[in-house]
N, C-alpha and C. Protein backbone atom coordinates (compact mmCIF):
# COMPACT_ATOMS: atom_id res chain seq x y z
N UNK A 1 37.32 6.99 -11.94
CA UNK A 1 36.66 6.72 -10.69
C UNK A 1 35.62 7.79 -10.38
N UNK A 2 35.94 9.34 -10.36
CA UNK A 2 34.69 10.21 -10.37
C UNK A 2 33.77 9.94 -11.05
N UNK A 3 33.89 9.79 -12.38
CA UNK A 3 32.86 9.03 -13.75
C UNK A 3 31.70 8.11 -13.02
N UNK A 4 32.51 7.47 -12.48
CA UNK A 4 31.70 5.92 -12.03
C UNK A 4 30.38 6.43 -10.75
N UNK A 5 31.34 7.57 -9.81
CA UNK A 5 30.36 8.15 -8.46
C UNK A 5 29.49 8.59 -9.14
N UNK A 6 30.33 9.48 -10.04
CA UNK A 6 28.73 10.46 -10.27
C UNK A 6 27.66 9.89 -10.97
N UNK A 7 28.08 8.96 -12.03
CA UNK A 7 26.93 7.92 -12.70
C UNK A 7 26.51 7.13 -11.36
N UNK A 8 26.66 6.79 -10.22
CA UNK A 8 25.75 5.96 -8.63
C UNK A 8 25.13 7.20 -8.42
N UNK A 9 25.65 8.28 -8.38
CA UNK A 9 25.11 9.56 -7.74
C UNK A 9 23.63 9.53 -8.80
N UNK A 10 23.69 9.98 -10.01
CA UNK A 10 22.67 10.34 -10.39
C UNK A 10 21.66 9.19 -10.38
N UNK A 11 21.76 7.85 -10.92
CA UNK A 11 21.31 6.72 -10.90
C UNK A 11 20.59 6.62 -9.38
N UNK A 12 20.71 7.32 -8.03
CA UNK A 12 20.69 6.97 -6.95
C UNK A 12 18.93 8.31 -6.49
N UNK A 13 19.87 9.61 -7.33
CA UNK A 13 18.83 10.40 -7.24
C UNK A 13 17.46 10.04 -8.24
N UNK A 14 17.65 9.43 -8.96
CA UNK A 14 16.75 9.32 -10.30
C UNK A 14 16.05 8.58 -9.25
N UNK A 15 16.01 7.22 -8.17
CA UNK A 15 15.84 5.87 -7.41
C UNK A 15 14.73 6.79 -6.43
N UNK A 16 15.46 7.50 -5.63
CA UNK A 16 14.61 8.32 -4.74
C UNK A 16 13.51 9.39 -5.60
N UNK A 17 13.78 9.63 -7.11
CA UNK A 17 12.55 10.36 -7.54
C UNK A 17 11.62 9.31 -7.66
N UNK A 18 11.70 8.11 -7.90
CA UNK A 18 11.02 6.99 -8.28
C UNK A 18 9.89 6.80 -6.84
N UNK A 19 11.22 6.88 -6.16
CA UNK A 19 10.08 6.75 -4.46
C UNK A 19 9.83 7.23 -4.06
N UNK A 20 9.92 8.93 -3.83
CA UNK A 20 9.25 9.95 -3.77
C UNK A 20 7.64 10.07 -4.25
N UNK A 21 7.60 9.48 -5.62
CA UNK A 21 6.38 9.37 -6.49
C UNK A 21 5.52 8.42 -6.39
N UNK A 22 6.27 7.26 -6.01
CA UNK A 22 5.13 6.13 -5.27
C UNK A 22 4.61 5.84 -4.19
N UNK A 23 5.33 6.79 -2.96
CA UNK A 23 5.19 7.24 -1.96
C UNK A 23 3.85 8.41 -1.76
N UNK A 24 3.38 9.61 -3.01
CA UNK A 24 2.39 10.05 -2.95
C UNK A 24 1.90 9.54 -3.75
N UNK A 25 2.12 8.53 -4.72
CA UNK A 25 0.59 8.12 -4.91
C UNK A 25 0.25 6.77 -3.98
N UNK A 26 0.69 6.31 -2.75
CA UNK A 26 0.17 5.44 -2.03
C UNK A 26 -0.58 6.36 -1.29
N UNK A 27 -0.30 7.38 -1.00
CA UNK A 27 -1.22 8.19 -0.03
C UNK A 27 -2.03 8.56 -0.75
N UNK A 28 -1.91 9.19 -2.15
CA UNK A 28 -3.65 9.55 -2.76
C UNK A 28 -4.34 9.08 -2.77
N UNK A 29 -3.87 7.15 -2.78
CA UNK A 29 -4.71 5.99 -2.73
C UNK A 29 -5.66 5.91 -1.77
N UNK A 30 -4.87 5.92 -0.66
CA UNK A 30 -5.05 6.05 0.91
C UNK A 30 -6.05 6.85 0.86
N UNK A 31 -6.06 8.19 0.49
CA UNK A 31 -6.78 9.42 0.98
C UNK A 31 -8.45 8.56 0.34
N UNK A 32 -8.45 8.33 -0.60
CA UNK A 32 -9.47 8.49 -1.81
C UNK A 32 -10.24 7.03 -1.52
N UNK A 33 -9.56 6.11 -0.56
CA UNK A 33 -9.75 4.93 -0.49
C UNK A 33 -10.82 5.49 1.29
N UNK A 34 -9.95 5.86 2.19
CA UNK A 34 -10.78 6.23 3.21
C UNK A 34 -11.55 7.15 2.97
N UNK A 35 -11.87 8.24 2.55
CA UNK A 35 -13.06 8.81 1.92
C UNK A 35 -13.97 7.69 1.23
N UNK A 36 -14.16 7.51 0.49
CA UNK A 36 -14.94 6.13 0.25
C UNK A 36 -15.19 5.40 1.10
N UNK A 37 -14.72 4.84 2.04
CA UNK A 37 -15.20 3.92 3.43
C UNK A 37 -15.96 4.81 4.19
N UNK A 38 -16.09 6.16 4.27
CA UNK A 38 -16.60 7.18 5.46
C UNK A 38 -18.01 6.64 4.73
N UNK A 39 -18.00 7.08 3.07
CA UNK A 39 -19.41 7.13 3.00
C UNK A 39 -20.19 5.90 3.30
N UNK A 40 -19.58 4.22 3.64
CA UNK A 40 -20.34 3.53 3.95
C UNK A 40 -21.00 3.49 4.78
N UNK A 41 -21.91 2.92 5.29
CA UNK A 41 -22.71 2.28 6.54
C UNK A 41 -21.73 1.37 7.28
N UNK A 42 -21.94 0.96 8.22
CA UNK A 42 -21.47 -0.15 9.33
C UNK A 42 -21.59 -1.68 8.02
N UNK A 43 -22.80 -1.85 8.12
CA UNK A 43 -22.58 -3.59 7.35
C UNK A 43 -22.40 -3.15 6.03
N UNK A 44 -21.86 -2.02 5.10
CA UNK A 44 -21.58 -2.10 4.05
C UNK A 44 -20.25 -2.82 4.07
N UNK A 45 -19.81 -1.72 5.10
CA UNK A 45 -17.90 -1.68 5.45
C UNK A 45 -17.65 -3.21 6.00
N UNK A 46 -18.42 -3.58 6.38
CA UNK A 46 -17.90 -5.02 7.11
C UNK A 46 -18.43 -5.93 5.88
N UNK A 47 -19.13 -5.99 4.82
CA UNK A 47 -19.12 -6.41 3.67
C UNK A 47 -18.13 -6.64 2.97
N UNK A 48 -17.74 -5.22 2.76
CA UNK A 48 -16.57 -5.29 2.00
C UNK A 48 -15.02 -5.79 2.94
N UNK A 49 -14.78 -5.34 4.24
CA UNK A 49 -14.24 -5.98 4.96
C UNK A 49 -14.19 -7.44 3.97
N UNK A 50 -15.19 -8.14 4.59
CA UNK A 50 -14.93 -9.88 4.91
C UNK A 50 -14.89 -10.04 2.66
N UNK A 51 -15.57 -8.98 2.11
CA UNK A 51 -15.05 -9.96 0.73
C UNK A 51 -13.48 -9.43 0.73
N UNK A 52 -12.45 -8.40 0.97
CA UNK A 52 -11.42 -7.94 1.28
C UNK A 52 -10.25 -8.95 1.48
N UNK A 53 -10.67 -10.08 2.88
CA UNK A 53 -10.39 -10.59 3.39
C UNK A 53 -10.61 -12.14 2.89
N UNK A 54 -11.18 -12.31 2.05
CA UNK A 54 -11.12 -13.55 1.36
C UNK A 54 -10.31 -13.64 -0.02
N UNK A 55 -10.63 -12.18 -0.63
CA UNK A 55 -9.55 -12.09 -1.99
C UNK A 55 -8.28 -12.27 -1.10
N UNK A 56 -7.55 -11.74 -0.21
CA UNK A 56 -6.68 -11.40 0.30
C UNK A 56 -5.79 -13.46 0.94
N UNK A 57 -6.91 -14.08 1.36
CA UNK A 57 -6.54 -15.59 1.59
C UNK A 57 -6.12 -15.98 0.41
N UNK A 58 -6.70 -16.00 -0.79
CA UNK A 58 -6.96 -16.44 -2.24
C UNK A 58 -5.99 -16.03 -2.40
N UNK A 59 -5.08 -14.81 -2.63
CA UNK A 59 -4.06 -14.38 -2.84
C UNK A 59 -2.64 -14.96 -2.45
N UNK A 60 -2.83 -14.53 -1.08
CA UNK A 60 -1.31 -15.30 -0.44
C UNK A 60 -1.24 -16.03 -0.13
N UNK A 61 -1.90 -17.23 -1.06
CA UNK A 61 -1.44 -18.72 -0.79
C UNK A 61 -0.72 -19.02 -1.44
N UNK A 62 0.50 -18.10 -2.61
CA UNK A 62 1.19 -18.65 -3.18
C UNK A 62 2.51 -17.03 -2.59
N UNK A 63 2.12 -16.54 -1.85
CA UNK A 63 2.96 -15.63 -1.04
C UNK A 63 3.66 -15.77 -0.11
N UNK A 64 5.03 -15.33 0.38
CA UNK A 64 5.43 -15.88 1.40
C UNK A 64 4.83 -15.42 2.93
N UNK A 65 5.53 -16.00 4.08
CA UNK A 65 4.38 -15.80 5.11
C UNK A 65 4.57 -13.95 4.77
N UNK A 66 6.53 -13.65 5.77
CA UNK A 66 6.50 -11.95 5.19
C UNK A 66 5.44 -11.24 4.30
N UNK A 67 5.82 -11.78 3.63
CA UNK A 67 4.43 -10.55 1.84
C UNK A 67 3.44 -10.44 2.45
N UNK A 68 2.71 -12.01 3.12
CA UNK A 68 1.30 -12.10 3.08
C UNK A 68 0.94 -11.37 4.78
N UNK A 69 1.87 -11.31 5.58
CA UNK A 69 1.84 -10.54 6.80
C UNK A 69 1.75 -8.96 6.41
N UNK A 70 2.98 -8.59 5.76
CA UNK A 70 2.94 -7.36 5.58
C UNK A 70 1.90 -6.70 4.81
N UNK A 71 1.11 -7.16 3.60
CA UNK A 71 -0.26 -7.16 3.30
C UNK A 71 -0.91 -7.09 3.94
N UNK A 72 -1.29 -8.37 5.30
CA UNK A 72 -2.79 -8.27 5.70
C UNK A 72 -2.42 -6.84 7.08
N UNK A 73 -1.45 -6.33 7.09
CA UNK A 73 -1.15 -5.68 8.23
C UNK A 73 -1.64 -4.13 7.50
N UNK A 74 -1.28 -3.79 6.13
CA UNK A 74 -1.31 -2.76 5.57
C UNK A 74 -2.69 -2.18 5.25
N UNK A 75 -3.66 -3.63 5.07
CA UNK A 75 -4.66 -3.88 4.67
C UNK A 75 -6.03 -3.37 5.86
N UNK A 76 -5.28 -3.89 6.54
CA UNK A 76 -5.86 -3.61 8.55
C UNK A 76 -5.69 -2.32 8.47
N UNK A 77 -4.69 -1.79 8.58
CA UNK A 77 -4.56 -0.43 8.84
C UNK A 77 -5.19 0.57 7.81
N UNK A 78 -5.35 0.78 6.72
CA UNK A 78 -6.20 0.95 5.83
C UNK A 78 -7.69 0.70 6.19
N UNK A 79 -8.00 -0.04 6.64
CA UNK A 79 -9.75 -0.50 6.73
C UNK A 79 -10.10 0.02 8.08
N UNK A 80 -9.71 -0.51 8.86
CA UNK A 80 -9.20 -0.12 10.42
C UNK A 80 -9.01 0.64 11.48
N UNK A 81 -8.32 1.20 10.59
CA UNK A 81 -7.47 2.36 11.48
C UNK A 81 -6.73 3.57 10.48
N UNK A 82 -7.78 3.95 9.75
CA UNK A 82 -7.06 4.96 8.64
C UNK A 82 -6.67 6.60 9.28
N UNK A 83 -5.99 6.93 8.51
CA UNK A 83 -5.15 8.14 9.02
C UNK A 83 -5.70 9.08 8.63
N UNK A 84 -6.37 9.48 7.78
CA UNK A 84 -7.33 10.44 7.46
C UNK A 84 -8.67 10.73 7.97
């Protein structure tokens, strides 16, 4: 029975190194993605906006509503309302 914890235990820590790591590279994304939007203009950004927003229809029409909510929400906030 210890055998078994400690193989969940490590299996569990290995899980959180996994998401630890995809966790900064969503933010390097982030970072490197809003830097790039600063340098646009107004109708560049709303360019890319609305083509953004059409790959993004094209996409989750075979997504459920969830996926395709939580996408266009992530997507918003990213374009939007970035944190950097």
């Amino acid at each position: 029975m210890k055998q078994l914890i400690a193989e969940l235990l490590v299996k569990l820590a290995e899980k959180e190194a996994e998401s630890k790591e995809l966790v900064a590279q969503v933010e390097a994304l982030e970072i490197v993605v809003t830097a790039l939007l600063r340098k646009l203009g107004d109708e560049q950004r709303q360019e890319l906006n609305d083509g953004i927003g059409e790959a993004l229809r094209t996409a989750s029409d075979g997504a459920s509503a969830e996926d395709a909510s939580l996408l266009y929400g992530y997507i918003d906030k990213l374009l939007n309302h970035p944190r950097y």
